[in-house]
N, C-alpha and C. Protein backbone atom coordinates (compact mmCIF):
# COMPACT_ATOMS: atom_id res chain seq x y z
N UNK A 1 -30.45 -2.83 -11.60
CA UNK A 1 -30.13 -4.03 -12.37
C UNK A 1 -29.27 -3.61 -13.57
N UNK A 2 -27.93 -4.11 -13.79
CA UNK A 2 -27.08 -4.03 -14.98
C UNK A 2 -27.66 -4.59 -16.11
N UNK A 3 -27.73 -3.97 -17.20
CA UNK A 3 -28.02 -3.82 -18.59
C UNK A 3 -27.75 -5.98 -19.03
N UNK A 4 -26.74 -6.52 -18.74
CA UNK A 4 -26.35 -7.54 -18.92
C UNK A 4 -27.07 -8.68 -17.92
N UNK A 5 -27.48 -8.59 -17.07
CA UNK A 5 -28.66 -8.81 -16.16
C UNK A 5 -29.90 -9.10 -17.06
N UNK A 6 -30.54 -7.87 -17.33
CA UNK A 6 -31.47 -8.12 -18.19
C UNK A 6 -31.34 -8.92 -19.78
N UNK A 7 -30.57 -9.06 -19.89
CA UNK A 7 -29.92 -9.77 -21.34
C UNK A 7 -29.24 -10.85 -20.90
N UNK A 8 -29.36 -11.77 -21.03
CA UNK A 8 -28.55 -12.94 -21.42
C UNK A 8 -27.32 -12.85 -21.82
N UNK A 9 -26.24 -12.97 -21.50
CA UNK A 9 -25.05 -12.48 -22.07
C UNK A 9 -24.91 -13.26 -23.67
N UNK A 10 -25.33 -14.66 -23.75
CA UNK A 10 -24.93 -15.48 -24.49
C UNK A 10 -26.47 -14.93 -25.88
N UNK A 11 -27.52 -14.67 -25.61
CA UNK A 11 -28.06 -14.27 -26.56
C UNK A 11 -27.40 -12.40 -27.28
N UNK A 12 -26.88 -11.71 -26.10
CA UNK A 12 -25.69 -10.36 -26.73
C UNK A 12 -24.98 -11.29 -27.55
N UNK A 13 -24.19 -12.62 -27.43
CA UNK A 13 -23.15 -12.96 -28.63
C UNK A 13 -24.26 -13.45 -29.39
N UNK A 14 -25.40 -14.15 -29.33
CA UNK A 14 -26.03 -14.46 -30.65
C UNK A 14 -26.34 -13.02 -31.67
N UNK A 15 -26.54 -12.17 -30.77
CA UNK A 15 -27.21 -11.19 -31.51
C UNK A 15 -25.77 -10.49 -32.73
N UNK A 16 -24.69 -10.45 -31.81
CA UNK A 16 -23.74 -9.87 -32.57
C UNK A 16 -23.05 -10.42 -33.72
N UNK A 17 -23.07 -11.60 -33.65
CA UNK A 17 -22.91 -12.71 -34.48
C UNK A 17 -23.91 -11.83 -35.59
N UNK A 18 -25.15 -12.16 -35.40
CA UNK A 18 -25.88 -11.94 -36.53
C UNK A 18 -25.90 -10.38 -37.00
N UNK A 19 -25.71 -9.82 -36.24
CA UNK A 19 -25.49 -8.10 -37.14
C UNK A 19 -23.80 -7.93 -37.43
N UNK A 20 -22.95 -8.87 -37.72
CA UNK A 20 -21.79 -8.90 -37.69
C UNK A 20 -21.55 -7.91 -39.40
N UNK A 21 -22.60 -8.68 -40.06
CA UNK A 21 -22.24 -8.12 -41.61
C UNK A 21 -23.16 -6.15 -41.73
N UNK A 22 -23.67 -6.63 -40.93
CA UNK A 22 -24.09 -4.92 -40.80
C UNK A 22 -22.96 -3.91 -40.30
N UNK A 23 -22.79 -4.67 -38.93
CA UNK A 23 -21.78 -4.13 -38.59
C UNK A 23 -20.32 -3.61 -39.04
N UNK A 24 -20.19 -4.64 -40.06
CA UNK A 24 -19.14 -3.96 -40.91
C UNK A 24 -19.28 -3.26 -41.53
N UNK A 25 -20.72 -3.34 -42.40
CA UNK A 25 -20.49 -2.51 -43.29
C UNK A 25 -20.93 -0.75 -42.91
N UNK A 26 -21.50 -0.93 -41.82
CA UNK A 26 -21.14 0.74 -41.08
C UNK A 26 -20.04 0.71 -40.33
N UNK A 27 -19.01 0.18 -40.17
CA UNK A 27 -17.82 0.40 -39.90
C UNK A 27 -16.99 0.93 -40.68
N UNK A 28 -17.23 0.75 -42.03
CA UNK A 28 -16.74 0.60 -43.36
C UNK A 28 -16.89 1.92 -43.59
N UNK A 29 -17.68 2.57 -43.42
CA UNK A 29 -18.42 4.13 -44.08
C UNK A 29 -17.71 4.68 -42.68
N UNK A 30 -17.90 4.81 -41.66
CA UNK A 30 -17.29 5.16 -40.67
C UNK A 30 -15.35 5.52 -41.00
N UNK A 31 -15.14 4.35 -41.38
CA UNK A 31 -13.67 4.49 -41.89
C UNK A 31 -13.17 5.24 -42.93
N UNK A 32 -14.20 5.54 -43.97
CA UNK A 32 -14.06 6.56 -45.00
C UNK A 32 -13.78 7.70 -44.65
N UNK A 33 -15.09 8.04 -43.76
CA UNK A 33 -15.62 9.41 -43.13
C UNK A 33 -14.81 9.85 -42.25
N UNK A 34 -14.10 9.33 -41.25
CA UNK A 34 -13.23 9.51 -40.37
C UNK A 34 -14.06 10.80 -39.71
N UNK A 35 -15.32 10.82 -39.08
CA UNK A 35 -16.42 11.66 -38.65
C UNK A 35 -15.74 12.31 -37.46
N UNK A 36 -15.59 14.17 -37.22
CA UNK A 36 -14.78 14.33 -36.23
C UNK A 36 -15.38 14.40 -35.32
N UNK A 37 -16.84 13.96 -35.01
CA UNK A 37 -17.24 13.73 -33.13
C UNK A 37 -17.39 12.73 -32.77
N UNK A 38 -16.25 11.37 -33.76
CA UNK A 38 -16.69 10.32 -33.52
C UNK A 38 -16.22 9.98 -32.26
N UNK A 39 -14.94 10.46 -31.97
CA UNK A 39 -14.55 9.92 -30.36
C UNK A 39 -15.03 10.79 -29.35
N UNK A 40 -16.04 11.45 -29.89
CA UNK A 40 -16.99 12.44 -28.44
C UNK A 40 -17.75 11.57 -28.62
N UNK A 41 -18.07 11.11 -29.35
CA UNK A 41 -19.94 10.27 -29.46
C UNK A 41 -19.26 9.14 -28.65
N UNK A 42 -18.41 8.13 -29.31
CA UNK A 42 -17.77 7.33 -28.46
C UNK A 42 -17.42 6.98 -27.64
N UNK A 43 -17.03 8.23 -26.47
CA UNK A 43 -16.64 8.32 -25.07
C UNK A 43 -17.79 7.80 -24.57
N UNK A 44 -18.52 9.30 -25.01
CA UNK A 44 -20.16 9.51 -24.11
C UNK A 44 -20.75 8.14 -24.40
N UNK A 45 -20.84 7.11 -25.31
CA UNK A 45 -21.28 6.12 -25.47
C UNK A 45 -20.83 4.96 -24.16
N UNK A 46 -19.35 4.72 -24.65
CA UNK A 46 -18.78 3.75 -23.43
C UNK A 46 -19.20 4.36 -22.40
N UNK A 47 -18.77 5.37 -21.52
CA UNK A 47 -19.50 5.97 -20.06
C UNK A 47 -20.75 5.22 -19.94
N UNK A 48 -21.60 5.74 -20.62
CA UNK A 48 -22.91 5.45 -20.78
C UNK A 48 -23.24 3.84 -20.76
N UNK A 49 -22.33 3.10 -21.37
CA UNK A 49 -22.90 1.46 -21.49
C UNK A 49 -22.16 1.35 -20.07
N UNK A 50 -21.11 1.79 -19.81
CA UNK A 50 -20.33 0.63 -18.89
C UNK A 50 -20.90 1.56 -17.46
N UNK A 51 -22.13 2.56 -17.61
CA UNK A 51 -22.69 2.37 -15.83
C UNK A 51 -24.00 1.34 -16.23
N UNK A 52 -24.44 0.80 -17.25
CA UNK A 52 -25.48 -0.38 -17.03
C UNK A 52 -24.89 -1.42 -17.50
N UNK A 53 -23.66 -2.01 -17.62
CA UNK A 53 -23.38 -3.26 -17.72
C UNK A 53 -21.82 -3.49 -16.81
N UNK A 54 -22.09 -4.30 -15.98
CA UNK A 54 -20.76 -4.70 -15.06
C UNK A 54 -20.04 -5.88 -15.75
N UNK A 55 -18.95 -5.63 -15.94
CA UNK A 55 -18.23 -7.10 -16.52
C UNK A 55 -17.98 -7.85 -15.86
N UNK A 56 -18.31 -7.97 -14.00
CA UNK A 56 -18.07 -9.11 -13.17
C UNK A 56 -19.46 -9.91 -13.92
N UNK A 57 -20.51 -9.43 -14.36
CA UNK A 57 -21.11 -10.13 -14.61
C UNK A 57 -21.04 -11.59 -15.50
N UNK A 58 -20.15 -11.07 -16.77
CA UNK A 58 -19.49 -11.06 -17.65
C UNK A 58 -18.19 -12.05 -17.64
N UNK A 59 -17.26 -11.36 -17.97
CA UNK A 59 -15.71 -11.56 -17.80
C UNK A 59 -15.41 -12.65 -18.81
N UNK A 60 -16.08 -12.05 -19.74
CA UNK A 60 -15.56 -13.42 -20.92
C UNK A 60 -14.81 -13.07 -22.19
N UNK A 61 -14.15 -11.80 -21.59
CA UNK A 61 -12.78 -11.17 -22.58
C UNK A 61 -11.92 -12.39 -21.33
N UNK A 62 -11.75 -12.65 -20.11
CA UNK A 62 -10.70 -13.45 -19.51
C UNK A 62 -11.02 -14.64 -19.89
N UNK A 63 -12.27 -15.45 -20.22
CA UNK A 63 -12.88 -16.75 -20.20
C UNK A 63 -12.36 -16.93 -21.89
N UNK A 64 -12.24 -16.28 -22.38
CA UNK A 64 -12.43 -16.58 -24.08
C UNK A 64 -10.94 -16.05 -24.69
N UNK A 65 -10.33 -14.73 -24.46
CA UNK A 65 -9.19 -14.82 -25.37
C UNK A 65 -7.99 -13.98 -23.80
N UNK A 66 -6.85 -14.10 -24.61
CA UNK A 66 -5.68 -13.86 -23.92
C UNK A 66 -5.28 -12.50 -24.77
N UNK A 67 -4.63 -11.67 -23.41
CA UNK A 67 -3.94 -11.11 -23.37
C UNK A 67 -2.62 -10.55 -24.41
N UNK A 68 -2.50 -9.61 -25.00
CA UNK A 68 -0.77 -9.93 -25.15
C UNK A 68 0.07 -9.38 -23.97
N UNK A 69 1.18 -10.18 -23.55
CA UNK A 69 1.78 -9.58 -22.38
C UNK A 69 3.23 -8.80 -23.59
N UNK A 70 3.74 -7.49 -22.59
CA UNK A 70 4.84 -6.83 -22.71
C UNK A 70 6.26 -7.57 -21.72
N UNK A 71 7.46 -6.90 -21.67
CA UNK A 71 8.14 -7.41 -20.48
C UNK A 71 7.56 -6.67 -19.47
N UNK A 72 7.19 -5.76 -19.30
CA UNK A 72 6.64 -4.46 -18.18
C UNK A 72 5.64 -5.48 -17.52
N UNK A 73 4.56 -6.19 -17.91
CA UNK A 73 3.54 -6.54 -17.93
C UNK A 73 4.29 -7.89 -16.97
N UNK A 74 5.19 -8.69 -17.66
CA UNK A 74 6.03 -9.86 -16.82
C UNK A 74 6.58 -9.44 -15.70
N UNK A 75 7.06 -8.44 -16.08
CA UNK A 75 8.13 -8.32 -14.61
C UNK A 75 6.94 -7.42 -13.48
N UNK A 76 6.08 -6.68 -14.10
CA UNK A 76 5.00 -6.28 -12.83
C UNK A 76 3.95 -7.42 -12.28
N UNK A 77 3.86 -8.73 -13.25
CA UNK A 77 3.08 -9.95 -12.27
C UNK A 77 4.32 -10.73 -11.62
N UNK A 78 5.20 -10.67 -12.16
CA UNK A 78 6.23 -11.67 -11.08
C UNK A 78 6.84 -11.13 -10.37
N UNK A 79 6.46 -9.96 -10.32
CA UNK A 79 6.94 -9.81 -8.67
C UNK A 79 5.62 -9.26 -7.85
N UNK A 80 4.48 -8.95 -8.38
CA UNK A 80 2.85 -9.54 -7.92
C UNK A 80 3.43 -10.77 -7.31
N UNK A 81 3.42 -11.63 -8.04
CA UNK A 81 3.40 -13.01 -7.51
C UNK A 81 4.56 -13.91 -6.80
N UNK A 82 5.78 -12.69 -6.92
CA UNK A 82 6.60 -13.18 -5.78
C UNK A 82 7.71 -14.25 -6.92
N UNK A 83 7.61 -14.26 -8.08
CA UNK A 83 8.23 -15.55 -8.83
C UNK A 83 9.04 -14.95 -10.06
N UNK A 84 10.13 -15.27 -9.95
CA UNK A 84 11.20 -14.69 -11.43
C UNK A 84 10.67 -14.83 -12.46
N UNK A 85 11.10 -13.57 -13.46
CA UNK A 85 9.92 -13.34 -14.52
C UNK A 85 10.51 -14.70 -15.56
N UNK A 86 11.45 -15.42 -15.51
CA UNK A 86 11.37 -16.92 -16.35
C UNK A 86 10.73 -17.88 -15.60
N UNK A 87 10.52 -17.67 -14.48
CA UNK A 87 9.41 -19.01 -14.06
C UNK A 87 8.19 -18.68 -14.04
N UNK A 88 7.98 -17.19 -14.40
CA UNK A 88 6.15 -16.45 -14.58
C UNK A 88 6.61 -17.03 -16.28
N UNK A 89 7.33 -16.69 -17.02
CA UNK A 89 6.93 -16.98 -18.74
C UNK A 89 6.69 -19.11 -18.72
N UNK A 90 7.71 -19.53 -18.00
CA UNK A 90 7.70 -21.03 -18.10
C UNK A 90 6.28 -21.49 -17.45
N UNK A 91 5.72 -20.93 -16.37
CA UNK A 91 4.48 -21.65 -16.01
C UNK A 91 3.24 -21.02 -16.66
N UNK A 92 3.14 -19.89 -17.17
CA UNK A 92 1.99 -19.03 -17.59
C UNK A 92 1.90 -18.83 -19.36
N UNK A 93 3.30 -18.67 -19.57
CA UNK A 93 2.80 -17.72 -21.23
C UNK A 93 3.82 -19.07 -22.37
N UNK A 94 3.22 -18.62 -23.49
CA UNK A 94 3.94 -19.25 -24.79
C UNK A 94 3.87 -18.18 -26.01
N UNK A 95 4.72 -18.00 -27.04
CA UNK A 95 4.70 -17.43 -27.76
C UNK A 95 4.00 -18.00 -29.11
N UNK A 96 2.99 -17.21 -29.18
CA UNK A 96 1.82 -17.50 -30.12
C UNK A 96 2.62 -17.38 -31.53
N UNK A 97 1.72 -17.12 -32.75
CA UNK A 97 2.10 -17.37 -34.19
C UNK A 97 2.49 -15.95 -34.81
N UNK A 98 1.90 -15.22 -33.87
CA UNK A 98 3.00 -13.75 -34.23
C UNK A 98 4.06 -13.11 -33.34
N UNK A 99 4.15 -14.30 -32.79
CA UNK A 99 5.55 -13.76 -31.80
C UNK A 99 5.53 -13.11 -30.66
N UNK A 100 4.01 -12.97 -29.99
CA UNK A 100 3.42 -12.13 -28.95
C UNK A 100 3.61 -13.30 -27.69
N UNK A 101 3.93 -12.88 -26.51
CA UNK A 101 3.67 -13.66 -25.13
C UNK A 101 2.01 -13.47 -24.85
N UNK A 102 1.56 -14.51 -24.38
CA UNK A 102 0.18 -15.02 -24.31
C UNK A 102 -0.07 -15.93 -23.78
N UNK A 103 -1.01 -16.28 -22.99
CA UNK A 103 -1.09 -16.93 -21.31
C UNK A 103 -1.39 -18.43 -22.25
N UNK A 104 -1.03 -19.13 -21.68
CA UNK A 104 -1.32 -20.63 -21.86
C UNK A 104 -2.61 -21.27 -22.30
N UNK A 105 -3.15 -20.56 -21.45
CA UNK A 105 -4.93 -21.28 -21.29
C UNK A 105 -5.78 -20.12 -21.22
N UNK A 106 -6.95 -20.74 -21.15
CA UNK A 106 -8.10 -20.11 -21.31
C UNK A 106 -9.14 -20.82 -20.44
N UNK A 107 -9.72 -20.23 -19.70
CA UNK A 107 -9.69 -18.88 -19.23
C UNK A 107 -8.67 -18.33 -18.37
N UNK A 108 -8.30 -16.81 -18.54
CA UNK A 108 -7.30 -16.41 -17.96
C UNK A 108 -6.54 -17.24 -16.47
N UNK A 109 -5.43 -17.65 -16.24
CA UNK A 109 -5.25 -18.62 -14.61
C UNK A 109 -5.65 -17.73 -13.75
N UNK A 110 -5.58 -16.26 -13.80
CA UNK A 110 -5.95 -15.57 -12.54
C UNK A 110 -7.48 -15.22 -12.36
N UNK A 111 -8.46 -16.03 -13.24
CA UNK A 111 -9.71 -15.20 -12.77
C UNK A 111 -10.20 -16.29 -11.91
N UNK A 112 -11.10 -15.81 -11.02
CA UNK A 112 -11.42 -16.42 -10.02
C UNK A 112 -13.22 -16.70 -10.25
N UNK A 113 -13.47 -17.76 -9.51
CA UNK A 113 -15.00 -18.71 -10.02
C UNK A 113 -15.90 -17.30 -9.68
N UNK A 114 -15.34 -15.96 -9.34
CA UNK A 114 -16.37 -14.94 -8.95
C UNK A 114 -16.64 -13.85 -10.13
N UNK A 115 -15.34 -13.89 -11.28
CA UNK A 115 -14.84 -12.97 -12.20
C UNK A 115 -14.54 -11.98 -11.44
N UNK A 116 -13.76 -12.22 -10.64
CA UNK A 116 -12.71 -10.86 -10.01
C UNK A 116 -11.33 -11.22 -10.89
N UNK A 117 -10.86 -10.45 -10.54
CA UNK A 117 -9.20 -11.03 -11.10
C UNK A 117 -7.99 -11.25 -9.81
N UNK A 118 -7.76 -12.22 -9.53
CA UNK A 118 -6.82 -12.02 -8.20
C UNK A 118 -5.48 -11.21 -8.56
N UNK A 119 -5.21 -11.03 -9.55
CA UNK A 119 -3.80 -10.32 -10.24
C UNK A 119 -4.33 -8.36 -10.96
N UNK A 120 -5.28 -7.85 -10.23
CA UNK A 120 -5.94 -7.17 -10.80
C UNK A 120 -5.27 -5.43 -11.10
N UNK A 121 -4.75 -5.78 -9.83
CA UNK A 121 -3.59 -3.79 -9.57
C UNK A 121 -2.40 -4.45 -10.64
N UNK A 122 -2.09 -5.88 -10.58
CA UNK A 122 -1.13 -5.90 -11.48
C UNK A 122 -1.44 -6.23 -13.02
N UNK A 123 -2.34 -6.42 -13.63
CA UNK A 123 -2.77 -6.82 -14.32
C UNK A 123 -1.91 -6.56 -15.91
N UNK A 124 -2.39 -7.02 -16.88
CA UNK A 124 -1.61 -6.27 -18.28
C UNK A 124 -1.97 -5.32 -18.57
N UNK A 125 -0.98 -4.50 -19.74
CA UNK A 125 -1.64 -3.17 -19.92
C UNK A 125 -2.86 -3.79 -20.67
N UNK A 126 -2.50 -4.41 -21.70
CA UNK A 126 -4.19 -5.14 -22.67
C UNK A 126 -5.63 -5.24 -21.72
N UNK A 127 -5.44 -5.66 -20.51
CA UNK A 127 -6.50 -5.97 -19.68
C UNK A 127 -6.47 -4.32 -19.04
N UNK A 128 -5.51 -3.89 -18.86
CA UNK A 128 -6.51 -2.49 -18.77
C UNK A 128 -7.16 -1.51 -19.61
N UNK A 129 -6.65 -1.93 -20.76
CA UNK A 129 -7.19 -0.82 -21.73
C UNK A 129 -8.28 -1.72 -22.75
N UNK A 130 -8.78 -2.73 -22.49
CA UNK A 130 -9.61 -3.52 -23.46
C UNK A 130 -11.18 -2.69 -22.38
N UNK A 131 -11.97 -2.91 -23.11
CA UNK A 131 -12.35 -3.10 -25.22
C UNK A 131 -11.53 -1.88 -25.79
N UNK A 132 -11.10 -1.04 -25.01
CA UNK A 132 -10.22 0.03 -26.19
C UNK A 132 -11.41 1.01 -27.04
N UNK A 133 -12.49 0.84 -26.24
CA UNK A 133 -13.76 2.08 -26.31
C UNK A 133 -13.37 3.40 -25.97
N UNK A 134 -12.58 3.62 -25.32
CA UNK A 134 -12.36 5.19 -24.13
C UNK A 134 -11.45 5.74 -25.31
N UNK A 135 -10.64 5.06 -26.49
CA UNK A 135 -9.55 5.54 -26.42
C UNK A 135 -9.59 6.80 -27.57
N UNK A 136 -8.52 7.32 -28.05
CA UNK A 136 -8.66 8.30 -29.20
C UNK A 136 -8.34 7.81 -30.20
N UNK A 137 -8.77 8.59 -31.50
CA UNK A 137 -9.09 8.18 -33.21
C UNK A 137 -9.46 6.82 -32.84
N UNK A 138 -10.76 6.82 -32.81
CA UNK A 138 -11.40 5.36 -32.21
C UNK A 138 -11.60 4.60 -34.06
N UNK A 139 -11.66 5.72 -34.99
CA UNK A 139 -12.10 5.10 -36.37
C UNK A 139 -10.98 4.07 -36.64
N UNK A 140 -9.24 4.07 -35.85
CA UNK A 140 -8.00 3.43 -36.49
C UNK A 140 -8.61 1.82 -35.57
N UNK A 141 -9.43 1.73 -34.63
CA UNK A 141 -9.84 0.56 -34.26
C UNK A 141 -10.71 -0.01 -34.27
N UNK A 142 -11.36 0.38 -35.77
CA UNK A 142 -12.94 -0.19 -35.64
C UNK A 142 -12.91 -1.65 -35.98
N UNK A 143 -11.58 -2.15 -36.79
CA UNK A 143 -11.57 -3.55 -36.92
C UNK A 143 -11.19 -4.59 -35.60
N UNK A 144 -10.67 -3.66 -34.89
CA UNK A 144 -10.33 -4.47 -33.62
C UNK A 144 -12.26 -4.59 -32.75
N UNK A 145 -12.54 -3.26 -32.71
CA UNK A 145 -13.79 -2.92 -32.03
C UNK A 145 -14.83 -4.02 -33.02
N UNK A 146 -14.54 -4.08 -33.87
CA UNK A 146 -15.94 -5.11 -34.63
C UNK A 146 -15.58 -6.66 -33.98
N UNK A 147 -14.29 -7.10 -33.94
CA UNK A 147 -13.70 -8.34 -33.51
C UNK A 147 -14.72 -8.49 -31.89
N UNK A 148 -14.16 -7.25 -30.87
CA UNK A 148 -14.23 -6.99 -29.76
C UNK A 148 -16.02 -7.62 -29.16
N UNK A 149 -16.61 -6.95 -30.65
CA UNK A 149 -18.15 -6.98 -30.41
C UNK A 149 -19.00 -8.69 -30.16
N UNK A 150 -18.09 -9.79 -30.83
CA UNK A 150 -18.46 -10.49 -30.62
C UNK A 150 -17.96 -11.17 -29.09
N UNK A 151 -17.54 -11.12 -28.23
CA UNK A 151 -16.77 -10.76 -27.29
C UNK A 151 -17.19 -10.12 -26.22
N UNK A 152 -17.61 -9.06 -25.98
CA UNK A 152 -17.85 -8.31 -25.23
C UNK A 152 -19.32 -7.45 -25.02
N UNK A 153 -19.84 -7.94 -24.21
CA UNK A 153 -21.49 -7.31 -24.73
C UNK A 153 -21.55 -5.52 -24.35
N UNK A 154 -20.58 -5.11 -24.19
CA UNK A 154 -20.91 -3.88 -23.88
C UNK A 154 -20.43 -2.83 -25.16
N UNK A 155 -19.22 -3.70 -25.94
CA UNK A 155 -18.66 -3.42 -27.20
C UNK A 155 -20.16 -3.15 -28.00
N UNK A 156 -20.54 -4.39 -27.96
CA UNK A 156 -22.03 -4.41 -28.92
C UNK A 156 -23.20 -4.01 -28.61
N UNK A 157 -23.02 -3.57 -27.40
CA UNK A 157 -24.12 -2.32 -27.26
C UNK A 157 -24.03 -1.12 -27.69
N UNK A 158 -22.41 -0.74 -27.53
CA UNK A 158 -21.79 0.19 -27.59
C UNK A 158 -22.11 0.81 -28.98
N UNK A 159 -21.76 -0.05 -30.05
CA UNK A 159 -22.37 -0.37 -31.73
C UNK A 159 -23.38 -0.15 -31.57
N UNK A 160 -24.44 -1.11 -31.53
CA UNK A 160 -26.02 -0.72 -31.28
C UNK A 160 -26.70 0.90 -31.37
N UNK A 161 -25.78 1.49 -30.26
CA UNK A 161 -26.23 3.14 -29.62
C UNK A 161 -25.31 3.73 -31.03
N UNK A 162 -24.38 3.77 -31.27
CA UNK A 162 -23.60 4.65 -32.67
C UNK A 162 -24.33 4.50 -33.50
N UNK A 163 -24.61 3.10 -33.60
CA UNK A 163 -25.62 3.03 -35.28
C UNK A 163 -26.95 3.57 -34.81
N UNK A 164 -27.45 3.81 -33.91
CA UNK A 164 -28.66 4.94 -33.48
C UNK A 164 -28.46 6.40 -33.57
N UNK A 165 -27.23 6.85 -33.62
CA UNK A 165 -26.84 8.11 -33.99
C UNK A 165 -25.85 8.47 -34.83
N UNK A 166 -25.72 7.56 -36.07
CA UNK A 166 -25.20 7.71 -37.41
C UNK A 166 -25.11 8.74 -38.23
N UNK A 167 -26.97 9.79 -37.88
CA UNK A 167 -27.25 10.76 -38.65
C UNK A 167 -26.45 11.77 -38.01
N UNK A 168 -25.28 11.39 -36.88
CA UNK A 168 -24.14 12.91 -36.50
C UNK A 168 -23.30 13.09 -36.92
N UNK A 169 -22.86 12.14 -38.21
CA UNK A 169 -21.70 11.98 -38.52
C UNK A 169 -21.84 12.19 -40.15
């Protein structure tokens, strides 16, 4: 049984919600410290959450926010999808308030009533690299990763287990 199984997904966002101001403020000391096993602790952490929590379970980084798309990102779904990359931007994306391409709606058009993604080998780079747990100098994204936490229950587990081993840093 996946970790998110046993949890409620929607009580993980109540919970994160409410340790939100904790959460910063060990983010905060974290950012000072710039701790150098923080992206070993970090790895071993994500590994660790994401074999007990499946995001098909989940999938409410696609249900809740968008993407930013690149041109790489356009021109590898429209021709996924067989359609010139101005009739993939005219039916799919609009340019948001910082000037980023970003899908129309919400929830993502390609996820399917199963949370698979039918666009998945082609997907964005954003959707492959989110929550952006795996990655290196994880301290330059802890404001993205605190955002992420309300969002993503594996982000905020992920938190949970660091602030259990604080005293390594």
């Amino acid at each position: 049984m996946s970790f998110s199984n046993q949890i409620p997904i929607m009580e993980i966002k109540n919970r994160a919600q409410d340790l939100w101001q904790e959460n910063k403020i060990f983010f905060a000391r974290l950012k000072k410290k710039k701790p150098k096993k923080l992206d070993k602790t970090v790895h071993e952490l994500h590994d660790e959450v994401f074999q007990e929590i499946d995001c098909l379970d989940c999938a409410n980084c696609c249900k809740s926010i968008s993407p930013t798309l690149y041109d790489k990102d356009i021109e590898r779904l429209s021709k996924n999808l067989k359609i010139k990359p101005s009739q993939f931007l005219e039916e799919y994306l609009y340019l948001d308030d910082e000037g980023d391409y970003v899908f129309k709606q919400t929830p993502c058009p390609f996820l399917l009533p199963d949370n698979y993604c039918q666009v998945y080998e082609s997907r964005p780079k954003a959707c492959r690299e989110y929550p952006h747990t795996d990655r290196s100098r994880f301290y330059q994204l802890l404001n993205l990763t605190l955002k992420n936490s309300l969002i993503c229950p594996a982000v905020f587990e992920l938190i949970e287990r660091l602030k259990q081993r604080k005293e390594q840093f």
